[in-house]
Protein backbone atom coordinates (compact mmCIF):
# COMPACT_ATOMS: atom_id res chain seq x y z
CA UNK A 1 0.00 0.00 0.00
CA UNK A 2 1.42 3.39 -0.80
CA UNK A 3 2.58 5.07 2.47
CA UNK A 4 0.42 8.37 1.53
CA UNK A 5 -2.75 6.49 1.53
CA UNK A 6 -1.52 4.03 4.74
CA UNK A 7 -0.55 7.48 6.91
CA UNK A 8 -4.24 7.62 7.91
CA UNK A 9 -4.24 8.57 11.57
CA UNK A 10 -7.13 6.75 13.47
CA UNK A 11 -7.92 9.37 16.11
CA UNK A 12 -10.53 7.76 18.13
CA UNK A 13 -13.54 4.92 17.73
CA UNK A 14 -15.42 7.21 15.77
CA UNK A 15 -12.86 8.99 13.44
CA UNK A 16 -10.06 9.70 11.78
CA UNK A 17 -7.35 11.97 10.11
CA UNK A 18 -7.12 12.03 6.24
CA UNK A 19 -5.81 14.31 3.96
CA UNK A 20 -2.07 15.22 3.47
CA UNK A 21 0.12 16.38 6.17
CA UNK A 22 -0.76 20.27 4.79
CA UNK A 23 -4.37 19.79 4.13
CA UNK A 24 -6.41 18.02 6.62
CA UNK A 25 -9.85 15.89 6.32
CA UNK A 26 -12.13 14.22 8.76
CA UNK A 27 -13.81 11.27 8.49
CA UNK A 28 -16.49 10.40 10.96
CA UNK A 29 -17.82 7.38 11.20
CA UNK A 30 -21.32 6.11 12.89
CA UNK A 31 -23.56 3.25 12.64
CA UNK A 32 -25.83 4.40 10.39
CA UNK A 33 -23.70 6.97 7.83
CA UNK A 34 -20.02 8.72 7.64
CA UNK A 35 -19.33 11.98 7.39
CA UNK A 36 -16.48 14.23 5.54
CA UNK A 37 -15.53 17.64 7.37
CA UNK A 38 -13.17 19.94 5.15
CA UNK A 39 -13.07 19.61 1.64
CA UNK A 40 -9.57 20.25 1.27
CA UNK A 41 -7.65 21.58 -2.30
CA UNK A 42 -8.10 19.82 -5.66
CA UNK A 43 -4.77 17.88 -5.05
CA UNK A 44 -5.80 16.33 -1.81
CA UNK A 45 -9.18 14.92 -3.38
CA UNK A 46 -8.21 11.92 -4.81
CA UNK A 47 -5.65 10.57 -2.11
CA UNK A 48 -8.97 11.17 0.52
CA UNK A 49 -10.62 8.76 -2.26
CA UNK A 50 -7.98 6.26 -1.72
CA UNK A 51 -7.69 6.37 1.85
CA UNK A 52 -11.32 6.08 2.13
CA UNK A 53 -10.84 2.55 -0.15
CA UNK A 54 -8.25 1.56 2.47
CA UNK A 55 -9.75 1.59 5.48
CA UNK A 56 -12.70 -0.23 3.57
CA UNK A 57 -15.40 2.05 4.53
CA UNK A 58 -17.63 1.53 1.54
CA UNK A 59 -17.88 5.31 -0.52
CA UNK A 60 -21.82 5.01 -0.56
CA UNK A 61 -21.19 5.12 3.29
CA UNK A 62 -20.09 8.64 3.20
CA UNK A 63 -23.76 10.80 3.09
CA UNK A 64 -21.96 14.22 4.45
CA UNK A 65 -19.17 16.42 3.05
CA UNK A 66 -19.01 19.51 5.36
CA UNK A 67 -17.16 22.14 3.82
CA UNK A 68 -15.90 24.21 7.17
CA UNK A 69 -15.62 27.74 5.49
CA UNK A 70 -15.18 28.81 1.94
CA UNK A 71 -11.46 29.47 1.76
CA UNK A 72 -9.64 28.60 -1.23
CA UNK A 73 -7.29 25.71 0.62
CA UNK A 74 -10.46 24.81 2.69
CA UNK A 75 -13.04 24.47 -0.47
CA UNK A 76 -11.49 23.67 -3.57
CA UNK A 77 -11.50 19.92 -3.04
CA UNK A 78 -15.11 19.40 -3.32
CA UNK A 79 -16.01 18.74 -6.72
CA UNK A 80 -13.60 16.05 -6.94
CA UNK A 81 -14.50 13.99 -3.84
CA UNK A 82 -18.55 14.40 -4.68
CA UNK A 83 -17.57 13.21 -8.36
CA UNK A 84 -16.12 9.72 -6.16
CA UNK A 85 -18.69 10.18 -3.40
CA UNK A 86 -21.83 9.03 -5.13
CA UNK A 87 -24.70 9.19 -1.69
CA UNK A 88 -22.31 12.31 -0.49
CA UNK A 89 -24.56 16.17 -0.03
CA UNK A 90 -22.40 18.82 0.27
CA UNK A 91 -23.43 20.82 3.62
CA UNK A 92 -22.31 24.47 4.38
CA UNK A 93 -23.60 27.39 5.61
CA UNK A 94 -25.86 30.02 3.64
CA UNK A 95 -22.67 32.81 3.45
CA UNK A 96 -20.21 29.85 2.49
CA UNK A 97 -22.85 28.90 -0.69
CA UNK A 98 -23.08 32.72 -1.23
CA UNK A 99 -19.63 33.19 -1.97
CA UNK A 100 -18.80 30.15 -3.70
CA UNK A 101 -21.76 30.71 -6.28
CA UNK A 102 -19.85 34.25 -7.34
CA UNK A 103 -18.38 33.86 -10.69
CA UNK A 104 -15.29 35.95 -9.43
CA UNK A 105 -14.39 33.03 -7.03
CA UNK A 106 -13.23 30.41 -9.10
CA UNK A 107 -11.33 33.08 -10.95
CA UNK A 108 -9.62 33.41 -7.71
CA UNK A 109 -9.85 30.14 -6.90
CA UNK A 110 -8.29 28.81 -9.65
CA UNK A 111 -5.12 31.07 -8.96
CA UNK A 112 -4.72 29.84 -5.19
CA UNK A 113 -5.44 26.28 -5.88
CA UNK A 114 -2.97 26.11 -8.12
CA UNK A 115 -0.09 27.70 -6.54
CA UNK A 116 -1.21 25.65 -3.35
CA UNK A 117 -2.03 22.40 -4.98
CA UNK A 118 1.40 22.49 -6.86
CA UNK A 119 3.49 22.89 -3.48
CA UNK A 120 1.53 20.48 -1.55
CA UNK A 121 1.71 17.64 -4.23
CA UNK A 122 5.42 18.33 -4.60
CA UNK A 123 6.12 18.62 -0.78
CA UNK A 124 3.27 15.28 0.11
CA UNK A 125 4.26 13.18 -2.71
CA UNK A 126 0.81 13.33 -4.61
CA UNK A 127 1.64 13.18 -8.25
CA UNK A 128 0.83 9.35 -8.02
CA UNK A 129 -2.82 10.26 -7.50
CA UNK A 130 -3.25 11.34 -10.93
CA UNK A 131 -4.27 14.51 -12.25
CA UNK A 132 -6.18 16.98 -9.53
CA UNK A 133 -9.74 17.03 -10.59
CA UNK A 134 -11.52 19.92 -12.04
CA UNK A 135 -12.72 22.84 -9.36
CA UNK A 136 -15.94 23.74 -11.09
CA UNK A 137 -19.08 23.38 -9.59
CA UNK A 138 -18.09 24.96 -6.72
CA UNK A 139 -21.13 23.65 -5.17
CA UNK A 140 -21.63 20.20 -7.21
CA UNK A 141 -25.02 18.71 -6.39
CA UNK A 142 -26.59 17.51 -4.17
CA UNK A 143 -25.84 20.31 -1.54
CA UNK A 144 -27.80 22.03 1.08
CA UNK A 145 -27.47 24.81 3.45
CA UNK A 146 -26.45 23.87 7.18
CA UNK A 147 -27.08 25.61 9.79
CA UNK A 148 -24.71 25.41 12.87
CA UNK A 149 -27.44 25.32 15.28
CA UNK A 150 -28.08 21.50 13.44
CA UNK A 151 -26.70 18.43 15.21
CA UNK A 152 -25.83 15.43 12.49
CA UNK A 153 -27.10 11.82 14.13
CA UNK A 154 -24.48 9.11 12.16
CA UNK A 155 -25.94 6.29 14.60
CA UNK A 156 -24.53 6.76 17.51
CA UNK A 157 -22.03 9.31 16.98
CA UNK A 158 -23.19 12.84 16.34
CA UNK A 159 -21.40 16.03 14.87
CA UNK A 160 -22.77 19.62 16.71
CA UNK A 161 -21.83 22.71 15.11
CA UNK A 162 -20.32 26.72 16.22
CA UNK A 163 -20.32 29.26 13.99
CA UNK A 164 -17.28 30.12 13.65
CA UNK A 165 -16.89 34.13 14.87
CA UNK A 166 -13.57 35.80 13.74
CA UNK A 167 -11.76 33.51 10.87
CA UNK A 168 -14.28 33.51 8.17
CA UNK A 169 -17.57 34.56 7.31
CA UNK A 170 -20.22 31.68 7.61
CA UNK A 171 -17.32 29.27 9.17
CA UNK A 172 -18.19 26.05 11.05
CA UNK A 173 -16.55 24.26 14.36
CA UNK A 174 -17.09 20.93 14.80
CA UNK A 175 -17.80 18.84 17.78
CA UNK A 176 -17.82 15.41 18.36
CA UNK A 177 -19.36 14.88 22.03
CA UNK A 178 -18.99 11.06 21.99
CA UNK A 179 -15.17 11.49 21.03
CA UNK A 180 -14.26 14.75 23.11
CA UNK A 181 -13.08 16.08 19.74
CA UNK A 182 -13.08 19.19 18.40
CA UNK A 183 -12.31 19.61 14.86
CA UNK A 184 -11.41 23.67 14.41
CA UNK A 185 -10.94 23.97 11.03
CA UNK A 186 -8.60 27.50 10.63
CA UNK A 187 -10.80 29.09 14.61
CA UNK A 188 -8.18 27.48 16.31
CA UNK A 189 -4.97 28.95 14.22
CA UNK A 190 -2.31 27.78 12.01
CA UNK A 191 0.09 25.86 13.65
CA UNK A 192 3.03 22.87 12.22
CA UNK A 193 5.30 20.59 13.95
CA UNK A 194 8.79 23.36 13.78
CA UNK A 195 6.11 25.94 16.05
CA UNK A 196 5.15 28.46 13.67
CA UNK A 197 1.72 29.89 13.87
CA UNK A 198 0.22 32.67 11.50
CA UNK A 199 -2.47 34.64 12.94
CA UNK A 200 -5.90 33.99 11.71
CA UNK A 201 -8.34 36.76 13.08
CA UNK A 202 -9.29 37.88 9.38
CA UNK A 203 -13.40 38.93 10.72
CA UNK A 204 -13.10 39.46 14.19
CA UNK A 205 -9.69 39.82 16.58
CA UNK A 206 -12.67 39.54 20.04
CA UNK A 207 -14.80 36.66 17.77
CA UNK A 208 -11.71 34.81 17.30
CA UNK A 209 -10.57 35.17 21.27
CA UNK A 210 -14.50 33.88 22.26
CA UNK A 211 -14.35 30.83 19.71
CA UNK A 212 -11.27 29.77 21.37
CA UNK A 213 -12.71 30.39 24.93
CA UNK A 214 -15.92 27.80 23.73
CA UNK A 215 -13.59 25.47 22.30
CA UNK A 216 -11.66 25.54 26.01
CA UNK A 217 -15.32 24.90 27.54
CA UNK A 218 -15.78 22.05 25.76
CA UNK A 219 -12.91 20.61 27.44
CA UNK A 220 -11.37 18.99 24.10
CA UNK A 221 -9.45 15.87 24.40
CA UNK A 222 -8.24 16.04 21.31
CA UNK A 223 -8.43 19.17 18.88
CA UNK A 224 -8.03 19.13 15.20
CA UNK A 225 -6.70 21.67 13.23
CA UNK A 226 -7.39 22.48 9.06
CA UNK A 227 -3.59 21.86 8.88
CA UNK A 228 -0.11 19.97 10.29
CA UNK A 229 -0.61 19.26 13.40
CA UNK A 230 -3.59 17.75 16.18
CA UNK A 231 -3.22 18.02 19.95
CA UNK A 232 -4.35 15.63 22.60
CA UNK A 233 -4.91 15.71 26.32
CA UNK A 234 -2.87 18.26 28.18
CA UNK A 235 -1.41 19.93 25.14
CA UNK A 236 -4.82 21.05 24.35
CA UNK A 237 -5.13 23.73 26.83
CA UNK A 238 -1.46 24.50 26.70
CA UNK A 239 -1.89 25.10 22.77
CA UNK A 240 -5.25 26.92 23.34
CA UNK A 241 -3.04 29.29 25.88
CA UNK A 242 0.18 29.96 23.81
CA UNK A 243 -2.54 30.65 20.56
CA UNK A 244 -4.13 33.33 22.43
CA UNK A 245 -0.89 35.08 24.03
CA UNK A 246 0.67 34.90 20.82
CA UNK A 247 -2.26 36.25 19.04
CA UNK A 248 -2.73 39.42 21.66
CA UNK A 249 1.25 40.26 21.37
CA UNK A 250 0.96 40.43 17.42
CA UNK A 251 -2.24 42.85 18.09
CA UNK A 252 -0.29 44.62 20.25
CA UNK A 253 2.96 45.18 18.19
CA UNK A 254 0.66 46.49 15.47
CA UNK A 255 -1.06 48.99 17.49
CA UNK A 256 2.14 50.01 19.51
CA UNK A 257 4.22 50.51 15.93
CA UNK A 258 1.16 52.47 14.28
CA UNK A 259 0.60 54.66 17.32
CA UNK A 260 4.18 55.64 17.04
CA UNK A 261 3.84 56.46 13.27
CA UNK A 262 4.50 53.33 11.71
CA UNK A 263 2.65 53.34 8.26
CA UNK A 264 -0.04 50.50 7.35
CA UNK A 265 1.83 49.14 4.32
CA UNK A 266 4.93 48.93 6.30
CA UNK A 267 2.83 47.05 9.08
CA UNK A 268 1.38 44.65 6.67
CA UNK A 269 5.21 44.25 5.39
CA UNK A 270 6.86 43.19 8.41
CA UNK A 271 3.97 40.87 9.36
CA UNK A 272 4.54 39.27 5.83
CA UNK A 273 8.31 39.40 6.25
CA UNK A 274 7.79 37.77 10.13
CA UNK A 275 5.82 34.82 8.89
CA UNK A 276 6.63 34.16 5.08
CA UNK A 277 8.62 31.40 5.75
CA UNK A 278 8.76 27.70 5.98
CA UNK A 279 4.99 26.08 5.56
CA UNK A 280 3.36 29.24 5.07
CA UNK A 281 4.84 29.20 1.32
CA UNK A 282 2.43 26.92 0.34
CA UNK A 283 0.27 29.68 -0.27
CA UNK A 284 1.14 32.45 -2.90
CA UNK A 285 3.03 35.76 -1.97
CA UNK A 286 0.28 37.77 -3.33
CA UNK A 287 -2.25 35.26 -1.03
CA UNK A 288 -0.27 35.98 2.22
CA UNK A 289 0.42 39.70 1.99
CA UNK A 290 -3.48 40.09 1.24
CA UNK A 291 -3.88 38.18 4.73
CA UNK A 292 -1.66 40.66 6.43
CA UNK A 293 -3.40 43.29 5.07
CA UNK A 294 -6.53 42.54 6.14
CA UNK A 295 -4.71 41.26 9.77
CA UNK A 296 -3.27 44.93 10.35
CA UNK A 297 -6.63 46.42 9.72
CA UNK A 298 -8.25 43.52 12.44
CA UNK A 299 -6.08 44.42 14.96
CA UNK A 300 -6.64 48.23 14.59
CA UNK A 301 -10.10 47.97 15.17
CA UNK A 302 -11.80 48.52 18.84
């Protein structure tokens, strides 16, 4: 068996880590259906296809694919895994399915995709897979809105929903009761196994501090991030901690530097000079700086 599709990471009873090491997916598994959250990139789609064969969960098992927020490395995977999931709906919220059904986003899409799906196939090993499968329909059928209020019964094992408050509009959390799981998508930052993290506050700097504050109520066993690495037991709070100290001393280095005179663009510059590095070039220059833009203007605010 090819060691890409074998690296699947069983996490609990219940579920389990697929995707590459740079673009995580879920699968959840009850008695009477499995579910899918994160969608992933177009690269990614067909080696969750194959690890799905492995375990030999049957593919008309899978009834859910949960995209968590519409983000071009969170949401351009989907055509290609409903095209191999054939009893699959695609489930998101109303302002995910809002933006994906502008025509500008697969123009943009199909920019960011391929910069990302390029470095992560070259840095996981992917070209094996095959080609990456087409992005359009952004929202292949069937699909339906969800609303994070909704709790998903597989038999036995249930997914419950946040809305996610300061990374994305429309974003979803997921919780898996049964399995003390959390499953945080990009609410819980971007963190990999050398220690970098990458701020993440693009809606909300005080929604993205409460999300992680419910995520700590729901005293997590185990929390799963859209990327690298998961943390269990202990290192759960002790992650959730460092995030949010790390988080407030960026904010705080970009107010103190523009109250003493600092212009934006050269804010935005040394955030992009601070964190362009290492894992964070999977994304595009052009991608990242946008991000600091939009992070110097987030922790102006209030």
């Amino acid at each position: 068996m090819d060691s890409r599709v074998s690296q699947v990471r069983r996490l609990g009873q219940s579920f389990w880590r697929l995707g590459s090491c740079h673009a995580a997916a879920y699968l959840v598994r009850g008695a009477e259906a499995s579910a899918i959250f994160e969608a992933g990139i177009s690269a990614t789609a067909p080696l969750v296809l194959s690890q799905i064969d492995a375990l030999g969960v049957a593919r008309e098992e899978v009834r859910h694919l949960i995209i968590s927020h519409a983000h071009a490395d969170h949401a351009t995977g989907q055509a290609g895994l409903m095209a191999g999931l054939p009893r699959a709906t695609l489930l998101l919220t109303q302002a995910s399915a809002d933006f994906l059904a502008r025509p500008k986003t697969l123009e943009h899409y199909a920019y960011e995709d391929g910069f990302t799906s390029a470095a992560v196939a070259e840095r996981d090993g992917l070209t094996p897979f095959g080609p990456w499968p087409a992005l359009s329909p952004l929202l292949p059928s069937p699909w339906r809105v969800l609303d994070p209020a909704e709790e998903l019964d597989l038999g036995g094992v249930s997914l419950r929903f946040l809305a996610d408050q300061g990374h994305a509009p429309g974003g979803l959390i997921a919780h898996i009761p049964q399995e003390g799981a959390v499953l945080a998508a990009d609410s819980a930052g971007f963190a990999n196994h050398q220690g970098q993290i990458f701020p993440l506050y693009f809606v909300s700097y005080t929604g993205y501090l409460k999300n992680l504050d419910e995520i700590a109520a729901l005293s997590p066993t185990f929390l799963g991030l859209g990327h690298q690495v998961c943390f269990e037991g202990p290192d759960v709070d002790r992650y959730l901690a460092h995030l949010a100290e790390y988080l407030a001393s960026e904010r705080k280095g970009v107010r103190r530097d523009h109250a003493a005179g600092v212009a934006n663009e050269d804010l935005v510059r040394g955030m992009f000079q601070r964190h362009y590095h290492g894992e964070m070039t999977l994304y595009s220059a052009e991608g990242i700086v946008n991000c600091c833009r939009i992070l110097v203007r987030r922790s102006l605010e209030g």
